[in-house]
C-alpha atoms as a PDB file:
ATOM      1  CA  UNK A   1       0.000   0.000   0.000  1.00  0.00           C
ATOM      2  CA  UNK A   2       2.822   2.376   0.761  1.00  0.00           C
ATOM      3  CA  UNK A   3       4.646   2.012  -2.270  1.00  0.00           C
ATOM      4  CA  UNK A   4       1.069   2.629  -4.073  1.00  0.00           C
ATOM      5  CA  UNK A   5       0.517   5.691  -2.332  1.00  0.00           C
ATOM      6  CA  UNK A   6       4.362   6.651  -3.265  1.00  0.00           C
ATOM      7  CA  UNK A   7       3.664   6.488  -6.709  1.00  0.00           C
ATOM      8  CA  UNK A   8       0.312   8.413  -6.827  1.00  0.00           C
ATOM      9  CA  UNK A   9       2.172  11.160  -4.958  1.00  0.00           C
ATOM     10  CA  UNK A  10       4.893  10.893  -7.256  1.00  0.00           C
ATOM     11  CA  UNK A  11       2.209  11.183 -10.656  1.00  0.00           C
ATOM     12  CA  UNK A  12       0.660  14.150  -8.470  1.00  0.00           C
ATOM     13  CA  UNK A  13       4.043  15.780  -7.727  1.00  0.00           C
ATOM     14  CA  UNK A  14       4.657  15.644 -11.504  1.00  0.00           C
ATOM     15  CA  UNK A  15       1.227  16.577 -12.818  1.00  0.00           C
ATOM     16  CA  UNK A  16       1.173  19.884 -10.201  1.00  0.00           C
ATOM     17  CA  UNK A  17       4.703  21.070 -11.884  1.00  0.00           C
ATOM     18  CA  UNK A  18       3.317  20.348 -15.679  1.00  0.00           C
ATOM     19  CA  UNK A  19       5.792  17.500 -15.845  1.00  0.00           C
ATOM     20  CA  UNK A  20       5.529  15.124 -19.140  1.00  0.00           C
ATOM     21  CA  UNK A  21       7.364  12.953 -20.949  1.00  0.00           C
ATOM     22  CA  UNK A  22       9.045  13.632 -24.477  1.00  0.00           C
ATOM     23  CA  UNK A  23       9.544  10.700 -26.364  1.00  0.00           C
ATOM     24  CA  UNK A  24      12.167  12.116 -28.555  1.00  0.00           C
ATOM     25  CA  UNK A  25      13.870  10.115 -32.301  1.00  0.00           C
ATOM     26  CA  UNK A  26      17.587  11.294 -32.413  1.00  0.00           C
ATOM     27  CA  UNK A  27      19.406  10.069 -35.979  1.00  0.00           C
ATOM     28  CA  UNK A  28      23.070  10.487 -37.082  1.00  0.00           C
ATOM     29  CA  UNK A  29      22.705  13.119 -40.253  1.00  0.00           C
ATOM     30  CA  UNK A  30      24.563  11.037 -42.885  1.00  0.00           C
ATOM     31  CA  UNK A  31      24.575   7.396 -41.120  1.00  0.00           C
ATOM     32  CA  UNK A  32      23.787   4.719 -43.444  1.00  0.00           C
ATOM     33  CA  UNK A  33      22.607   2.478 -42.255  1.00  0.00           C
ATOM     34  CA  UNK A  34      20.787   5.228 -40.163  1.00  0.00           C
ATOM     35  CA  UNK A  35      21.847   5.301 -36.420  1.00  0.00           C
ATOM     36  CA  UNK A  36      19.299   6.163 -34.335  1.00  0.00           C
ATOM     37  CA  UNK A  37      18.162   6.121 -31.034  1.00  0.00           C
ATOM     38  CA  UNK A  38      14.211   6.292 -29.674  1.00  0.00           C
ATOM     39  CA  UNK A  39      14.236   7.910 -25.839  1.00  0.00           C
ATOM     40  CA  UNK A  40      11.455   9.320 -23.155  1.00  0.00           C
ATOM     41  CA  UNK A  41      12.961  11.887 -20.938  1.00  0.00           C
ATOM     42  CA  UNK A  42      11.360  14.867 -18.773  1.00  0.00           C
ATOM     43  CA  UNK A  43      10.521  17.711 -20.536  1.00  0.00           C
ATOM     44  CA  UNK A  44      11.461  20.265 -18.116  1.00  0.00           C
ATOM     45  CA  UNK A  45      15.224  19.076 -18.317  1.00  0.00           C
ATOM     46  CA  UNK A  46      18.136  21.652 -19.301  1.00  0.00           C
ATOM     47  CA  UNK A  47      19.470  21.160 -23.233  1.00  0.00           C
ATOM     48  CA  UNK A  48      22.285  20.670 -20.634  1.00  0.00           C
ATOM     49  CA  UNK A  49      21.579  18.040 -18.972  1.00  0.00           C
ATOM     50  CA  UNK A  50      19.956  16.219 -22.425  1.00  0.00           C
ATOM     51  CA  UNK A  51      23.681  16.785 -23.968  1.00  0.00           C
ATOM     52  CA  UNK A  52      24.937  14.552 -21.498  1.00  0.00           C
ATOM     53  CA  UNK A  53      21.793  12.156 -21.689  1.00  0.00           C
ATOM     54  CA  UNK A  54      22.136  12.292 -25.796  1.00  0.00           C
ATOM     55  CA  UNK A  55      26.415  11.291 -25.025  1.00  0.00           C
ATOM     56  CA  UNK A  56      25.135   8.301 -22.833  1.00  0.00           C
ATOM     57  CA  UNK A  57      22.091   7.700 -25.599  1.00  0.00           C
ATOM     58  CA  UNK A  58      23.929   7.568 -28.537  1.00  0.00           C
ATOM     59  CA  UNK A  59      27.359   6.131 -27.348  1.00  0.00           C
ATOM     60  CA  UNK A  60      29.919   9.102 -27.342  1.00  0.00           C
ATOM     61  CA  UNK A  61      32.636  10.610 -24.014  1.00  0.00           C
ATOM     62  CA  UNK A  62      31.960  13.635 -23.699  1.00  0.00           C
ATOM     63  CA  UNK A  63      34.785  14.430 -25.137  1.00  0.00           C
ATOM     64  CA  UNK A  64      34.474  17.463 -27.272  1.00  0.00           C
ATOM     65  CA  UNK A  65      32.478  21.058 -28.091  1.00  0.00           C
ATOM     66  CA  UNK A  66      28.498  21.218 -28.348  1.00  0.00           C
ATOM     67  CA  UNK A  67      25.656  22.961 -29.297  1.00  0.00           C
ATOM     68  CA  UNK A  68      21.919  22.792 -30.254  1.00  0.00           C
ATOM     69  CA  UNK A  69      20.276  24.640 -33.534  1.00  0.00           C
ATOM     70  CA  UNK A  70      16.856  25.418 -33.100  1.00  0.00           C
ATOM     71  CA  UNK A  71      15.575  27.682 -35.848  1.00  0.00           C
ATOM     72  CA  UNK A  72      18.369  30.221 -35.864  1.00  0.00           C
ATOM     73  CA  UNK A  73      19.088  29.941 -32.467  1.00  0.00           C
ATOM     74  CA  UNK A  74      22.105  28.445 -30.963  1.00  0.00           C
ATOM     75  CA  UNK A  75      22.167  26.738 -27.205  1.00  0.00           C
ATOM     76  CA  UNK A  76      25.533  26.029 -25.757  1.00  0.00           C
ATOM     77  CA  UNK A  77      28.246  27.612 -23.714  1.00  0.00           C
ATOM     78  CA  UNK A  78      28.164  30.877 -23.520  1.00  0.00           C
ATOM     79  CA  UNK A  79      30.340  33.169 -25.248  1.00  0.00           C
ATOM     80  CA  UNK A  80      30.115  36.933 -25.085  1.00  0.00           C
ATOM     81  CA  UNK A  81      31.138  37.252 -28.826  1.00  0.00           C
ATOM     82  CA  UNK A  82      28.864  34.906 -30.496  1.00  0.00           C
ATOM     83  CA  UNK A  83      25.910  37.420 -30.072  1.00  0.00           C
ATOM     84  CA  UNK A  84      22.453  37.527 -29.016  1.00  0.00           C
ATOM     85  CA  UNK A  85      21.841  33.869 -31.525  1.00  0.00           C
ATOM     86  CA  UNK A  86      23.361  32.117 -28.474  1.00  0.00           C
ATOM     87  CA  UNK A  87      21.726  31.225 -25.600  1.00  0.00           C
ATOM     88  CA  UNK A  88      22.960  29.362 -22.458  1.00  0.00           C
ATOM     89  CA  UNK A  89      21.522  25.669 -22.829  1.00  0.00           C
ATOM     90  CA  UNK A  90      22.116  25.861 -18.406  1.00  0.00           C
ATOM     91  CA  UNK A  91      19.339  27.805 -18.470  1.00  0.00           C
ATOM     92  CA  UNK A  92      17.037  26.729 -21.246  1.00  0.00           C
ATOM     93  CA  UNK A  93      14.741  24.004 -20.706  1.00  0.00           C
ATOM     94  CA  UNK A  94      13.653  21.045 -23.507  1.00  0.00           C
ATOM     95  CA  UNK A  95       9.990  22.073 -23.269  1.00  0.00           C
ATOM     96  CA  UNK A  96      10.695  25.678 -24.108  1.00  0.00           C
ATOM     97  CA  UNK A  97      12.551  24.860 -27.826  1.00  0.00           C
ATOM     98  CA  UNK A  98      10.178  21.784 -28.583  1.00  0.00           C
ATOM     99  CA  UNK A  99       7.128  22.229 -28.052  1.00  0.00           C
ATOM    100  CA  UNK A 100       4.696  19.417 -30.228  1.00  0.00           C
ATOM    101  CA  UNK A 101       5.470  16.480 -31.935  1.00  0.00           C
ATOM    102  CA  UNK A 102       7.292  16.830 -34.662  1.00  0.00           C
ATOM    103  CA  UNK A 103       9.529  19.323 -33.520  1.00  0.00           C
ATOM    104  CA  UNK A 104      12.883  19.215 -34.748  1.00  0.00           C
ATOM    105  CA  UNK A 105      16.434  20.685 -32.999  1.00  0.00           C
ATOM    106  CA  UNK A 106      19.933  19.835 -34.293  1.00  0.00           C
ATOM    107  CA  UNK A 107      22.476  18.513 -31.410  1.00  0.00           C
ATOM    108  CA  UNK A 108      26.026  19.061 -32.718  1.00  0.00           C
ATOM    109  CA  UNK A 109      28.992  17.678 -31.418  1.00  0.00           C
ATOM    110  CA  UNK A 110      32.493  17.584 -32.124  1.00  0.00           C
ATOM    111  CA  UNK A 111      33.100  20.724 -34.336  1.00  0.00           C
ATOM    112  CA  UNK A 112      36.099  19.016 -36.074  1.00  0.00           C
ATOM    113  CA  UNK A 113      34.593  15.746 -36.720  1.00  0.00           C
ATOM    114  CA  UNK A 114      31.002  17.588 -37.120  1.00  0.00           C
ATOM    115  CA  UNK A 115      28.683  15.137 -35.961  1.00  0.00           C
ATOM    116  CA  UNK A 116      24.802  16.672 -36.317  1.00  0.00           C
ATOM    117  CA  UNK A 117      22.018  14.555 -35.068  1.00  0.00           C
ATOM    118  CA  UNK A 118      18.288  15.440 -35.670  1.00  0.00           C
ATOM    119  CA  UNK A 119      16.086  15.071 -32.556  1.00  0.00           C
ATOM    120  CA  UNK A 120      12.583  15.221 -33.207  1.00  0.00           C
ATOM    121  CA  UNK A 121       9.971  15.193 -30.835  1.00  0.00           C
ATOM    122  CA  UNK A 122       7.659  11.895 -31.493  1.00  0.00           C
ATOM    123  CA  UNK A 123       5.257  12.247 -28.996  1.00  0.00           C
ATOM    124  CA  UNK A 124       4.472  14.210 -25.594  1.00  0.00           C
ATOM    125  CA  UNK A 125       3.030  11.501 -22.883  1.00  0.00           C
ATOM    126  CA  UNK A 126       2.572  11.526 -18.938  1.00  0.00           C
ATOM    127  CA  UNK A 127       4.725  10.245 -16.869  1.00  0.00           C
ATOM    128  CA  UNK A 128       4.182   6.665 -15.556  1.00  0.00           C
ATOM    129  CA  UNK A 129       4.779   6.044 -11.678  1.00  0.00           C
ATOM    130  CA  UNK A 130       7.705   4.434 -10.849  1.00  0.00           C
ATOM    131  CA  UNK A 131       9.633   5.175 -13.968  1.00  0.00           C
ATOM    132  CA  UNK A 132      12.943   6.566 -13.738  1.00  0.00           C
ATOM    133  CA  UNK A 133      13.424   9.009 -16.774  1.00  0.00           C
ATOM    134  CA  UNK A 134      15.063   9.004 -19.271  1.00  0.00           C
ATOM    135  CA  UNK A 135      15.208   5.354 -20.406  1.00  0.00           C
ATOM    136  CA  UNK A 136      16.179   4.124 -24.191  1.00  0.00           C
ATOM    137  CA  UNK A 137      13.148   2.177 -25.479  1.00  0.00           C
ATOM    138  CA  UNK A 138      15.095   1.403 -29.157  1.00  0.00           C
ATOM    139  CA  UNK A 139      17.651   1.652 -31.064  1.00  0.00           C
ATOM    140  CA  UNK A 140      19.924   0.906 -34.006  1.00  0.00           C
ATOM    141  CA  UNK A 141      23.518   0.941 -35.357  1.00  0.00           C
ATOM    142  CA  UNK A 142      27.170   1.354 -33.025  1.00  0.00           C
ATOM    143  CA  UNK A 143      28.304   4.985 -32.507  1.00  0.00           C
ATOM    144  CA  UNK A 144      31.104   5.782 -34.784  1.00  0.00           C
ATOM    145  CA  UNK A 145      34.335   5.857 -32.533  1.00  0.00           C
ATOM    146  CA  UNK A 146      35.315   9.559 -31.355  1.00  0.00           C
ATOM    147  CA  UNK A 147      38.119  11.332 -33.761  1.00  0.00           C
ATOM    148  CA  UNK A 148      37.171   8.907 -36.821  1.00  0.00           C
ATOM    149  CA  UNK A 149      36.648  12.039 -39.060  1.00  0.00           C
ATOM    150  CA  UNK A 150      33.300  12.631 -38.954  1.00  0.00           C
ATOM    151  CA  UNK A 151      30.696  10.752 -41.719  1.00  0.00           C
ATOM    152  CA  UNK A 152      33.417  10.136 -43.924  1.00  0.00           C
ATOM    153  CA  UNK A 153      36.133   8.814 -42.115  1.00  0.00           C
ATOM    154  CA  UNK A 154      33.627   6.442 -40.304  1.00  0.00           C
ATOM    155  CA  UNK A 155      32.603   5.391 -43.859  1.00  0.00           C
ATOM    156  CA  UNK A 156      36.318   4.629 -44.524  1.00  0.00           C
ATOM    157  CA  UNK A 157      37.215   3.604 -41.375  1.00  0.00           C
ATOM    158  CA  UNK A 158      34.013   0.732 -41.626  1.00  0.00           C
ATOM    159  CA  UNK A 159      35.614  -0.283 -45.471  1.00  0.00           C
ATOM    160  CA  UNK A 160      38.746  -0.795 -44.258  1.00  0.00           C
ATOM    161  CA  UNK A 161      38.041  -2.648 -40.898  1.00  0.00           C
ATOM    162  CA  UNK A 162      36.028  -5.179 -42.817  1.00  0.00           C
ATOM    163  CA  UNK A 163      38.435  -5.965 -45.462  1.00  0.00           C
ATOM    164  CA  UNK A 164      41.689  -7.725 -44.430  1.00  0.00           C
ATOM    165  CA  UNK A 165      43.312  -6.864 -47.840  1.00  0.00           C
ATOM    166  CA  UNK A 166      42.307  -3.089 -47.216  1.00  0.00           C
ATOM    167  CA  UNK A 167      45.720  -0.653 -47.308  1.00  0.00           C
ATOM    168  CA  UNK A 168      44.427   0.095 -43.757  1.00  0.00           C
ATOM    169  CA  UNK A 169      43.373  -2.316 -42.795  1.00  0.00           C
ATOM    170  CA  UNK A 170      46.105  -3.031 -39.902  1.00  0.00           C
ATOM    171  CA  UNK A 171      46.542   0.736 -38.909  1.00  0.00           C
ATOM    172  CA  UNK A 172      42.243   1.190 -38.563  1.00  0.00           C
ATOM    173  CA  UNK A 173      42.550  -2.381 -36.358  1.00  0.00           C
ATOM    174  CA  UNK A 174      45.748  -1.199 -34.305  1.00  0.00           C
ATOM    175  CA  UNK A 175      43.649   2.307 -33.871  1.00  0.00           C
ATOM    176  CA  UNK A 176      40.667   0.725 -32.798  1.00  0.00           C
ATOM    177  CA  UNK A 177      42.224  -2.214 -30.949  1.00  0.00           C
ATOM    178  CA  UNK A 178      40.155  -5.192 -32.879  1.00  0.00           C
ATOM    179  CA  UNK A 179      37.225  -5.900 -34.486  1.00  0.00           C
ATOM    180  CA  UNK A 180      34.619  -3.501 -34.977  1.00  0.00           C
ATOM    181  CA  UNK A 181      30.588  -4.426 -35.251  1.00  0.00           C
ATOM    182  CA  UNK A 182      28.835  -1.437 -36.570  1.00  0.00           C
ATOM    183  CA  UNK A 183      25.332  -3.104 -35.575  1.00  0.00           C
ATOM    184  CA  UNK A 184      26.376  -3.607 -32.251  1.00  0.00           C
ATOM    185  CA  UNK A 185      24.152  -1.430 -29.384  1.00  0.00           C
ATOM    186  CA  UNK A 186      23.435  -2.685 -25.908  1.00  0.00           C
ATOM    187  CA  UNK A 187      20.158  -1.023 -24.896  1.00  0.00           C
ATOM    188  CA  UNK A 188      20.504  -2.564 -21.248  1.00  0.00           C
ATOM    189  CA  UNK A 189      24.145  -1.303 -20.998  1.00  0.00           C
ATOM    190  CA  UNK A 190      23.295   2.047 -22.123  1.00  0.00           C
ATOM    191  CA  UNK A 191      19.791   2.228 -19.584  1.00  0.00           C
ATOM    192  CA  UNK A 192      22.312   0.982 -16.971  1.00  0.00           C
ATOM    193  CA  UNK A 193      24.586   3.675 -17.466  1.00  0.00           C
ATOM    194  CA  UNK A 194      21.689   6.303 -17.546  1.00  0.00           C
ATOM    195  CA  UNK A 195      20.645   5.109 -14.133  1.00  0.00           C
ATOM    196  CA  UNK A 196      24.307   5.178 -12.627  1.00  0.00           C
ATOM    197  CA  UNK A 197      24.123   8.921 -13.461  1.00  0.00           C
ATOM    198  CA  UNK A 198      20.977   9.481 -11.657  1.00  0.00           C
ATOM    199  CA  UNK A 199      22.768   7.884  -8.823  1.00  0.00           C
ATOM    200  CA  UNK A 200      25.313  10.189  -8.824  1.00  0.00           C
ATOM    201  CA  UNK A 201      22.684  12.931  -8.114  1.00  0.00           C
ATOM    202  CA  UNK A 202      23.927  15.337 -10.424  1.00  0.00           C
ATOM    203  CA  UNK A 203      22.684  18.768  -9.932  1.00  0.00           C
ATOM    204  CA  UNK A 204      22.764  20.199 -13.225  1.00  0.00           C
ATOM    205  CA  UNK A 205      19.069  20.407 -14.125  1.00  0.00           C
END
């Protein structure tokens, strides 16, 4: 009974702060086959704090720049010279740059490499008790290791790890450190990980 009552608190709680759930599509621009990921997560979260769930999502460190593109806005760090097109994604929340389905932001990472994923809003749904948020529901396709050389280097990178007679074949599998399976993606693994970061209480909204 108590854990009941928890859980209608916890649906109250969320319904009295306007709390729902985005169930967002992020692809790899380029990727084919397409890599893509299918998510729920809060929509009152910081484009912050969905940078580092999108790293954890798709598969990448953390490792590099980023920035979201929302019409001709631009959310990221910010930097007194870029101008008034760049706004602080600390202080900007999901549900104020998507707003109904079909929605669609860019999420750019690595400026060198220049990966761009499109994140579309699927569908807007209420929270269910006693789910922690966000949690990966699909997915397809391995992220492309960091510093490959964006779309076209993982392209080459992918030809040359599958063919043994490949000039580069030996310096891509040295690189890399063996074999690489581009359809590889471990949904539990990847939910894991996004629940060892809730853990760690982070208090970056």
């Amino acid at each position: 009974m108590h854990s009941l009552d928890g859980r209608v608190a916890s649906r109250v709680t969320d319904m009295k702060r306007g709390r729902q759930v985005y169930e967002l599509q992020v692809s790899l621009r380029g990727s084919r086959p397409l890599i893509w990921r299918r998510f729920q997560v809060l929509n009152d979260v910081t484009l912050f704090r969905l940078h580092s769930t999108l790293q954890i999502v798709m598969g990448w460190t953390d490792s590099h720049l980023h920035q979201f593109l929302a019409g001709h806005i631009y959310y990221g760090k910010p930097e007194p010279e870029y101008g008034a097109d760049h706004e602080d994604d600390r202080r900007t929340r999901l549900s104020r740059v998507l707003r109904r389905p079909k929605d669609v932001m860019v999420y750019e990472y690595d400026f060198v490499d220049g990966w761009e994923h499109i994140v579309v809003l699927a569908r807007i749904v209420e929270p269910v008790p006693g789910t922690q948020y966000p949690v990966i529901l699909a997915a397809e396709g391995a992220c492309p290791p960091e510093d490959v050389g964006g779309i076209g280097g993982y392209d080459q990178f992918l030809q040359a790890m599958a063919n043994a007679r490949h000039p580069e074949h030996r310096e891509m599998m040295a690189w890399w450190g063996g074999p690489f399976d581009q359809n590889l993606y471990d949904i539990g693994a990847r939910n894991e990980a996004l629940m060892r970061r809730r853990r760690v209480g982070r208090t970056d909204a």
